[in-house]
PDB file of N, CA and C in Angstrom:
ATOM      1  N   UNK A   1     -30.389  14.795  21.798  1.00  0.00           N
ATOM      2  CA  UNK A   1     -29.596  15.812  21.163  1.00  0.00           C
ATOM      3  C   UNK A   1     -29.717  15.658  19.649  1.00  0.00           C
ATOM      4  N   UNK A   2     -30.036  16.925  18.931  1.00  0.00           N
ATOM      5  CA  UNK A   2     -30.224  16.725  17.459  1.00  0.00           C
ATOM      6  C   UNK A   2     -29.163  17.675  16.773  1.00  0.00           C
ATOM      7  N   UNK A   3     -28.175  16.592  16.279  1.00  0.00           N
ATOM      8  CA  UNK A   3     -27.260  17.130  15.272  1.00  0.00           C
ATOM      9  C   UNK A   3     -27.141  17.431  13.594  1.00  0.00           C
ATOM     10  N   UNK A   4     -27.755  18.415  13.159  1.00  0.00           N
ATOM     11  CA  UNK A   4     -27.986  19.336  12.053  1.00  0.00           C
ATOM     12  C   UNK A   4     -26.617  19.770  11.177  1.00  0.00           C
ATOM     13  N   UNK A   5     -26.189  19.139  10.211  1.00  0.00           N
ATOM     14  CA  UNK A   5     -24.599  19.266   9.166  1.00  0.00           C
ATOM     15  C   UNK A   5     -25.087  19.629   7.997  1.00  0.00           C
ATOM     16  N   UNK A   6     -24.352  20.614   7.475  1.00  0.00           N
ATOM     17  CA  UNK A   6     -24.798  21.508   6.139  1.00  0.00           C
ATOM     18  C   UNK A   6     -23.892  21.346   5.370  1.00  0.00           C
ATOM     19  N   UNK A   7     -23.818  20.237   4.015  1.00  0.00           N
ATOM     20  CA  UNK A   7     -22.769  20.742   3.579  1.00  0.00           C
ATOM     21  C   UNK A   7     -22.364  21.876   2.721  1.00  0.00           C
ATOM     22  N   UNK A   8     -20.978  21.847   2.496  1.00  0.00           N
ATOM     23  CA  UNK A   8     -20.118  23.393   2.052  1.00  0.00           C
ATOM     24  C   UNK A   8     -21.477  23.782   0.583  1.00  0.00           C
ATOM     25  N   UNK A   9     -21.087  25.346   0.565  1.00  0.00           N
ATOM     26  CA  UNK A   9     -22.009  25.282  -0.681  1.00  0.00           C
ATOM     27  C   UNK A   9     -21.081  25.230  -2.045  1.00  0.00           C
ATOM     28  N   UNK A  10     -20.483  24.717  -1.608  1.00  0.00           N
ATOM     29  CA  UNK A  10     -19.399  24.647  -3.315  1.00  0.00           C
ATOM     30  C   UNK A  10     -18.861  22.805  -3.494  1.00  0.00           C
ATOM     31  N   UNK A  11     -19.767  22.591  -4.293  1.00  0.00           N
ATOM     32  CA  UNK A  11     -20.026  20.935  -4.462  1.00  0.00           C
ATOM     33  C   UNK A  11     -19.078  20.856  -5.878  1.00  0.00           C
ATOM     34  N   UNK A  12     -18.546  19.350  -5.492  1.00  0.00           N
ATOM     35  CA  UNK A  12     -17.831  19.219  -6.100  1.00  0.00           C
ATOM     36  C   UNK A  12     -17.582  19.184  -8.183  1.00  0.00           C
ATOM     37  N   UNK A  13     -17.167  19.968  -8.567  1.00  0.00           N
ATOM     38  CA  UNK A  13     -17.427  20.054  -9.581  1.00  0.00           C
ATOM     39  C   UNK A  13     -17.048  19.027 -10.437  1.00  0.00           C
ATOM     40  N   UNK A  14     -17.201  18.395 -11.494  1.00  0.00           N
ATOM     41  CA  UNK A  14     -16.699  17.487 -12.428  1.00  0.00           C
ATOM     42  C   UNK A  14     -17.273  17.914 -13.599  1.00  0.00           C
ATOM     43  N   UNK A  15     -16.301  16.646 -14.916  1.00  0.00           N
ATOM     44  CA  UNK A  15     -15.628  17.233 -16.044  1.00  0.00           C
ATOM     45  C   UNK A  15     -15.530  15.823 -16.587  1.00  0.00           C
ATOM     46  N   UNK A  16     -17.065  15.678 -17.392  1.00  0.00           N
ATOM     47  CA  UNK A  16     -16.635  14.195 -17.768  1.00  0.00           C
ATOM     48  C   UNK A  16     -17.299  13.242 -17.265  1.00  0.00           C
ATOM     49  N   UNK A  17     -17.841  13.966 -15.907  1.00  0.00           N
ATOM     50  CA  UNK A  17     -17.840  12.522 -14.918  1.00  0.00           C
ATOM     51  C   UNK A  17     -16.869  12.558 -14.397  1.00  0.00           C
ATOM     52  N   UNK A  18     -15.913  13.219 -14.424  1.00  0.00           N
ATOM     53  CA  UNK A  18     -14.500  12.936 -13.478  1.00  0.00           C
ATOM     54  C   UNK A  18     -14.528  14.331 -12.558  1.00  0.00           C
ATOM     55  N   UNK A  19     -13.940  13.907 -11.171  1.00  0.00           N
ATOM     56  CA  UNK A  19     -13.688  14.869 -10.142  1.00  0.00           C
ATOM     57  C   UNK A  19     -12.806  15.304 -10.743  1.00  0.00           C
ATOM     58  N   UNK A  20     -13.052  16.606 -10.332  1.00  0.00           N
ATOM     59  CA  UNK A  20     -11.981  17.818 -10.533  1.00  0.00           C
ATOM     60  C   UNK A  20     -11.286  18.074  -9.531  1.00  0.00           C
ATOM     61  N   UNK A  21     -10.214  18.718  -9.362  1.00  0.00           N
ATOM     62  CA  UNK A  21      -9.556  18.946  -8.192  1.00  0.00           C
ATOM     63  C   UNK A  21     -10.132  20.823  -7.395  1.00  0.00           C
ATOM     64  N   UNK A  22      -8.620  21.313  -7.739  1.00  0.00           N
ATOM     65  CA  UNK A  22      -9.579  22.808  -7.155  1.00  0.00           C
ATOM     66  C   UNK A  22     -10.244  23.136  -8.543  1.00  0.00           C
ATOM     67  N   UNK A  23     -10.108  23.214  -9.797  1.00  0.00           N
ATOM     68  CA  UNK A  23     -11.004  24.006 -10.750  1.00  0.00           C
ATOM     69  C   UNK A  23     -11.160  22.597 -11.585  1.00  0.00           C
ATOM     70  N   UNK A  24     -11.735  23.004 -12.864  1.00  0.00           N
ATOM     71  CA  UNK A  24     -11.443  21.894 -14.094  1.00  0.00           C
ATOM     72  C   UNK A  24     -10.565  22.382 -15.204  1.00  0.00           C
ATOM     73  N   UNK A  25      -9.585  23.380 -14.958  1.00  0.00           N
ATOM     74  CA  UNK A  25      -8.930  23.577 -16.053  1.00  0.00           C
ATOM     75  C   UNK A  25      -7.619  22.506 -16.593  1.00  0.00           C
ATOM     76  N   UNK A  26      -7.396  21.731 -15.774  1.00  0.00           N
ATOM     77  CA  UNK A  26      -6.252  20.347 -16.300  1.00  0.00           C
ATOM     78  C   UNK A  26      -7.200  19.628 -17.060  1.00  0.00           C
ATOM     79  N   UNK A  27      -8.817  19.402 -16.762  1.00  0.00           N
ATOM     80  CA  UNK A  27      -9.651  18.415 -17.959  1.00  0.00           C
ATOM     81  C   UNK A  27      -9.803  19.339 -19.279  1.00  0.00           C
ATOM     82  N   UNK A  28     -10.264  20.582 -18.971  1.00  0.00           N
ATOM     83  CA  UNK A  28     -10.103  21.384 -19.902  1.00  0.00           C
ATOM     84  C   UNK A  28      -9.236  21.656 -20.637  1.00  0.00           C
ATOM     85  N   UNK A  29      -7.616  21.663 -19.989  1.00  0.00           N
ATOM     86  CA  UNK A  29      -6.590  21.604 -21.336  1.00  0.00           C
ATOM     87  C   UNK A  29      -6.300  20.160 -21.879  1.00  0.00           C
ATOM     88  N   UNK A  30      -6.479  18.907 -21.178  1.00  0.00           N
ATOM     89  CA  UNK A  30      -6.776  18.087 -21.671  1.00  0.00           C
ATOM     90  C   UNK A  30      -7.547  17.352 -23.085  1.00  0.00           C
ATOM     91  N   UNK A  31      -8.547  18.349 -22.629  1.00  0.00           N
ATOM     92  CA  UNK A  31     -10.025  17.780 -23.765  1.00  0.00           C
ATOM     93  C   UNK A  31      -9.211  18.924 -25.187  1.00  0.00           C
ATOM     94  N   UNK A  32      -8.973  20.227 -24.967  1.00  0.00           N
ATOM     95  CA  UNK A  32      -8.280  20.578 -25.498  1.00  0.00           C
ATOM     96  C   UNK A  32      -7.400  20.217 -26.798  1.00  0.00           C
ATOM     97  N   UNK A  33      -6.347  20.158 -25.797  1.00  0.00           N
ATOM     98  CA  UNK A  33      -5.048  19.499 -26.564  1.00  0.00           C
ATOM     99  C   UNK A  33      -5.753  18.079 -27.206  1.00  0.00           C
ATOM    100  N   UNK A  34      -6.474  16.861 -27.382  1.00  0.00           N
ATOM    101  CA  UNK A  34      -7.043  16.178 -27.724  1.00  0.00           C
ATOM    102  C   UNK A  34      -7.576  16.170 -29.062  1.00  0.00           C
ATOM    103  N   UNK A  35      -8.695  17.449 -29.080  1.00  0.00           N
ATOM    104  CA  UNK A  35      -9.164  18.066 -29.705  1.00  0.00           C
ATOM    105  C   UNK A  35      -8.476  18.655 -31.092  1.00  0.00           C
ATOM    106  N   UNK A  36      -7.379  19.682 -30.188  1.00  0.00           N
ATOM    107  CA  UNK A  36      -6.800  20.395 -31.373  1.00  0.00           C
ATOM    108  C   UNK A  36      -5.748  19.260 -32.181  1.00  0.00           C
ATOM    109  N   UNK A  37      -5.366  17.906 -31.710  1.00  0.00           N
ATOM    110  CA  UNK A  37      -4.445  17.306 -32.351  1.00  0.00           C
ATOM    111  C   UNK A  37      -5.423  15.891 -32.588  1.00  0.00           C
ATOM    112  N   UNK A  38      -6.449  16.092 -32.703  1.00  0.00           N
ATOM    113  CA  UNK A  38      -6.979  14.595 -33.635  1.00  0.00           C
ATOM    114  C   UNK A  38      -6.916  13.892 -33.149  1.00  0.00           C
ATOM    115  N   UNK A  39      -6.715  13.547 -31.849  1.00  0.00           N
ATOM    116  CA  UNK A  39      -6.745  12.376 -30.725  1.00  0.00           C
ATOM    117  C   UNK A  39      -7.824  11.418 -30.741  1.00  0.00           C
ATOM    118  N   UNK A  40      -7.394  10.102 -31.556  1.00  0.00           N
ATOM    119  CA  UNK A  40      -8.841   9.561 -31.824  1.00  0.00           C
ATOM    120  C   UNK A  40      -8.178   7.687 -30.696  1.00  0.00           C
ATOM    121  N   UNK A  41      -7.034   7.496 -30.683  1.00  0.00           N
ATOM    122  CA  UNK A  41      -6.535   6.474 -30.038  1.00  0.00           C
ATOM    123  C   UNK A  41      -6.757   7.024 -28.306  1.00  0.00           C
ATOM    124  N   UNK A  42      -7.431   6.260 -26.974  1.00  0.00           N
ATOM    125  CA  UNK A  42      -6.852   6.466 -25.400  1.00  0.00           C
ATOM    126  C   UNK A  42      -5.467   6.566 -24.791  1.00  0.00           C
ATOM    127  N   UNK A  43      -4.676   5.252 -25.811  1.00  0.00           N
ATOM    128  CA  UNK A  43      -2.948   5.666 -25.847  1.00  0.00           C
ATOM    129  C   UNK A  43      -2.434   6.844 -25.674  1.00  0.00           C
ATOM    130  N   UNK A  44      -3.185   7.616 -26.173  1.00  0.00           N
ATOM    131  CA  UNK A  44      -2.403   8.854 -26.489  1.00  0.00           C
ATOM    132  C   UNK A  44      -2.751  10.164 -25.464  1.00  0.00           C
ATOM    133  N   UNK A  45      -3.755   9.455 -24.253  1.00  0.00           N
ATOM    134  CA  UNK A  45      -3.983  10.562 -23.465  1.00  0.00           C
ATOM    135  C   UNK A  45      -2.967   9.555 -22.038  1.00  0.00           C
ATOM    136  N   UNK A  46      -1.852  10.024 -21.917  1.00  0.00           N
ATOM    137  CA  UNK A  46      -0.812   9.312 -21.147  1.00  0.00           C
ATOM    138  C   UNK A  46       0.051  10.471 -21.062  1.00  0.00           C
ATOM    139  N   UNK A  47      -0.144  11.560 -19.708  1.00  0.00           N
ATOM    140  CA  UNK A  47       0.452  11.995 -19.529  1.00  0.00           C
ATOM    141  C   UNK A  47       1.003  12.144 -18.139  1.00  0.00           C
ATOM    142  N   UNK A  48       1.964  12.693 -17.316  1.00  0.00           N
ATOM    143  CA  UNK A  48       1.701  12.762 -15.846  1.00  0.00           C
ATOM    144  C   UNK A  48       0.550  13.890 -15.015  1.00  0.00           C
ATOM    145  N   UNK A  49      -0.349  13.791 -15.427  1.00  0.00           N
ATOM    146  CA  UNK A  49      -1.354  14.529 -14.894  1.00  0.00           C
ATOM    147  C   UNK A  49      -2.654  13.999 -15.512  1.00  0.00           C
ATOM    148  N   UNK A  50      -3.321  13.413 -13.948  1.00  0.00           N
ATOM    149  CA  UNK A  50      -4.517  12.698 -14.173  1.00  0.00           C
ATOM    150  C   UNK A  50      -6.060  13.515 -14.771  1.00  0.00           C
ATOM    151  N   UNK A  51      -5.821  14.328 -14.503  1.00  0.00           N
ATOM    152  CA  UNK A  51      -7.023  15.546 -15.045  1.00  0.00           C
ATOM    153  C   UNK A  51      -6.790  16.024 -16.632  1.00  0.00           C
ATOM    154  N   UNK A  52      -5.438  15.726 -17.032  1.00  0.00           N
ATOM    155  CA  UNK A  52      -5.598  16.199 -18.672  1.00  0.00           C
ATOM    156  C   UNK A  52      -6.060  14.924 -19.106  1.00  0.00           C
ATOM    157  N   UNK A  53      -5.229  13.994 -18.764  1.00  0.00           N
ATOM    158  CA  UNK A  53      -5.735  12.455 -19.192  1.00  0.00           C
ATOM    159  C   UNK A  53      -7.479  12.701 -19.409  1.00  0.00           C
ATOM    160  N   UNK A  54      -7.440  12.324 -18.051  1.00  0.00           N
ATOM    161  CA  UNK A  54      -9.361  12.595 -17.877  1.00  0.00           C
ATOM    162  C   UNK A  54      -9.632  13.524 -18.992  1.00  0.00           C
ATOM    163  N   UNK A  55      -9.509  14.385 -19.300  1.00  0.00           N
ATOM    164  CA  UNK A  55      -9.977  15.520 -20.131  1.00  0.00           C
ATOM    165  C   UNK A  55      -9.674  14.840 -21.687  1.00  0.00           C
ATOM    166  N   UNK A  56      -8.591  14.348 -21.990  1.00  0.00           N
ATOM    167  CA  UNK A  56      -8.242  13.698 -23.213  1.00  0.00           C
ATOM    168  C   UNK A  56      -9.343  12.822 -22.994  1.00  0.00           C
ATOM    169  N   UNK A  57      -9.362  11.953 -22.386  1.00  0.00           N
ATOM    170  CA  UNK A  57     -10.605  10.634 -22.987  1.00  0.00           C
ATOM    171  C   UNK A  57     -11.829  11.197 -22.852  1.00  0.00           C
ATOM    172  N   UNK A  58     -11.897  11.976 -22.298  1.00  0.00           N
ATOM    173  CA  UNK A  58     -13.649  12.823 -22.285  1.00  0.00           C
ATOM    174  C   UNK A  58     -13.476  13.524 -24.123  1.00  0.00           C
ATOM    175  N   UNK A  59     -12.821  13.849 -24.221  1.00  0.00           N
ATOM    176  CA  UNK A  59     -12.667  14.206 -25.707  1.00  0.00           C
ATOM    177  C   UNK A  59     -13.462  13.138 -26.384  1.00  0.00           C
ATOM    178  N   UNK A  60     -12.491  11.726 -25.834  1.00  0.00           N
ATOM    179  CA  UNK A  60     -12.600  10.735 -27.175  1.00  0.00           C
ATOM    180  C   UNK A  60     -14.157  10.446 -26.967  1.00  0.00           C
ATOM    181  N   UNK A  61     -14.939  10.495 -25.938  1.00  0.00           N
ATOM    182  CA  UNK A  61     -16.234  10.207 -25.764  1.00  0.00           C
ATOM    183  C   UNK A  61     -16.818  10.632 -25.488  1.00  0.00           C
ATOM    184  N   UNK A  62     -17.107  12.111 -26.378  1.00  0.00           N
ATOM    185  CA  UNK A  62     -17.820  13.306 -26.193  1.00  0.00           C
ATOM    186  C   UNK A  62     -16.931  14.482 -27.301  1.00  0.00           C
ATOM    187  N   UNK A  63     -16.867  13.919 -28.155  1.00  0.00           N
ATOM    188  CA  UNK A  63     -16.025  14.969 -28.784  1.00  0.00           C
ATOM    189  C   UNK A  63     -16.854  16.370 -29.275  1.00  0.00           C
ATOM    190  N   UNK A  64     -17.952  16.285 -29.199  1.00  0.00           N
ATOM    191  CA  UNK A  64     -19.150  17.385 -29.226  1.00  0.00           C
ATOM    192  C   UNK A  64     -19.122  18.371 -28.287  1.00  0.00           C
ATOM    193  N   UNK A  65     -18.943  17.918 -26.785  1.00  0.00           N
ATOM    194  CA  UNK A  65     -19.503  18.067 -25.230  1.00  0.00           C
ATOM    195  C   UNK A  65     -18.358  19.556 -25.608  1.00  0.00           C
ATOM    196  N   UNK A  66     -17.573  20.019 -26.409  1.00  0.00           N
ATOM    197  CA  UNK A  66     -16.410  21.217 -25.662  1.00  0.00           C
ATOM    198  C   UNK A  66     -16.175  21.351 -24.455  1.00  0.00           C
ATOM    199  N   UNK A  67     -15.384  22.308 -23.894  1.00  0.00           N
ATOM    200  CA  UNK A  67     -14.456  22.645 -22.574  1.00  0.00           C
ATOM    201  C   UNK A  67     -14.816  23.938 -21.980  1.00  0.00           C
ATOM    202  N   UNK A  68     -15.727  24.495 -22.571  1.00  0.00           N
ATOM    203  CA  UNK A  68     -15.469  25.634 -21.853  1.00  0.00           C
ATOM    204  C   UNK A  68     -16.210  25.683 -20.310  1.00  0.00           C
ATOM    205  N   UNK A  69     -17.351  24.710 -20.497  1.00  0.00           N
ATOM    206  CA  UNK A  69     -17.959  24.422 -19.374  1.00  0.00           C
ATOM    207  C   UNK A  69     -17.731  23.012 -18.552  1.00  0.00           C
ATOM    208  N   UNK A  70     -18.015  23.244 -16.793  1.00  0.00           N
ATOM    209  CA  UNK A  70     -17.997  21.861 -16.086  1.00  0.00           C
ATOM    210  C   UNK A  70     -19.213  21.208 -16.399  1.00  0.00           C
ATOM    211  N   UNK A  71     -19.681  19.767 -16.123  1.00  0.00           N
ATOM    212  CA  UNK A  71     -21.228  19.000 -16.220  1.00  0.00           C
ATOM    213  C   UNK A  71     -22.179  19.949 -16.134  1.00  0.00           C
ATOM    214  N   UNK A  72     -22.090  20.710 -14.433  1.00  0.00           N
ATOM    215  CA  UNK A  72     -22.935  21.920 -14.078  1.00  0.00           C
ATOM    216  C   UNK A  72     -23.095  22.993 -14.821  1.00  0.00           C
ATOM    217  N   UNK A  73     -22.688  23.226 -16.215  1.00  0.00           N
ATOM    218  CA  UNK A  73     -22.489  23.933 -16.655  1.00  0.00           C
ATOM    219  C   UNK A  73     -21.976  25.797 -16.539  1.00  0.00           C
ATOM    220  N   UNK A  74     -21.296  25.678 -15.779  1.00  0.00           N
ATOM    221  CA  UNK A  74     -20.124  26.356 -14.953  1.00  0.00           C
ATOM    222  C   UNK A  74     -18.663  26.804 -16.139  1.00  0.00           C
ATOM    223  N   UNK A  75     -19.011  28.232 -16.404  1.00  0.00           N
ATOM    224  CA  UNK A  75     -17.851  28.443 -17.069  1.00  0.00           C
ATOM    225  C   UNK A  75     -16.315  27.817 -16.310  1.00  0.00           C
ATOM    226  N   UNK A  76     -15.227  27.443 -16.966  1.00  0.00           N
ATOM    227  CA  UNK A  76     -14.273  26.863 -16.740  1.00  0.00           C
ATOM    228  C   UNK A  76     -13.054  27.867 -17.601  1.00  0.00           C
ATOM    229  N   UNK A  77     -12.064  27.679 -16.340  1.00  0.00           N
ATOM    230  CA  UNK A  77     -11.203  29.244 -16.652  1.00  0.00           C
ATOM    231  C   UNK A  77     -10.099  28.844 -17.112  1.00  0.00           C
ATOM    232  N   UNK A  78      -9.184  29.735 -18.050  1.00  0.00           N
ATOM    233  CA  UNK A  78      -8.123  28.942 -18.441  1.00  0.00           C
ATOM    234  C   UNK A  78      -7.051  28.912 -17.618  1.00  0.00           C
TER     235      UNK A  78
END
């Protein structure tokens, strides 16, 4: 018996290197807010939500990379 598995065609997107959940817009307001306030300390990406975090330190190490797109380069919605 030959068993044949396809996976889904919507692969998982990431932001950073970091999994995203359903979209990347929590890394995106993350990297964001980071961004617009000079976020140059990791301290300071400590919030209760692990995807802005993620998105804050992708700032600090990639402050070039912007938000509007995922890795895949996949517009990212607000």
């Amino acid at each position: 018996m030959l068993f044949v598995w396809c996976g889904g065609a919507n692969a998982q997107e990431t932001f950073g290197g970091n999994d995203c959940t359903e979209d990347c817009s929590g890394h995106k307001a993350g990297y964001d807010w980071a961004q617009q306030n000079g976020i140059s300390d990791e301290s300071a990406c400590s919030s209760n939500s692990q995807s802005f975090n993620e998105g804050c330190q992708t700032y600090l190490e990639d402050p070039n990379r912007g938000s509007d797109e995922d890795d895949d380069g996949n517009e990212i919605d607000d």
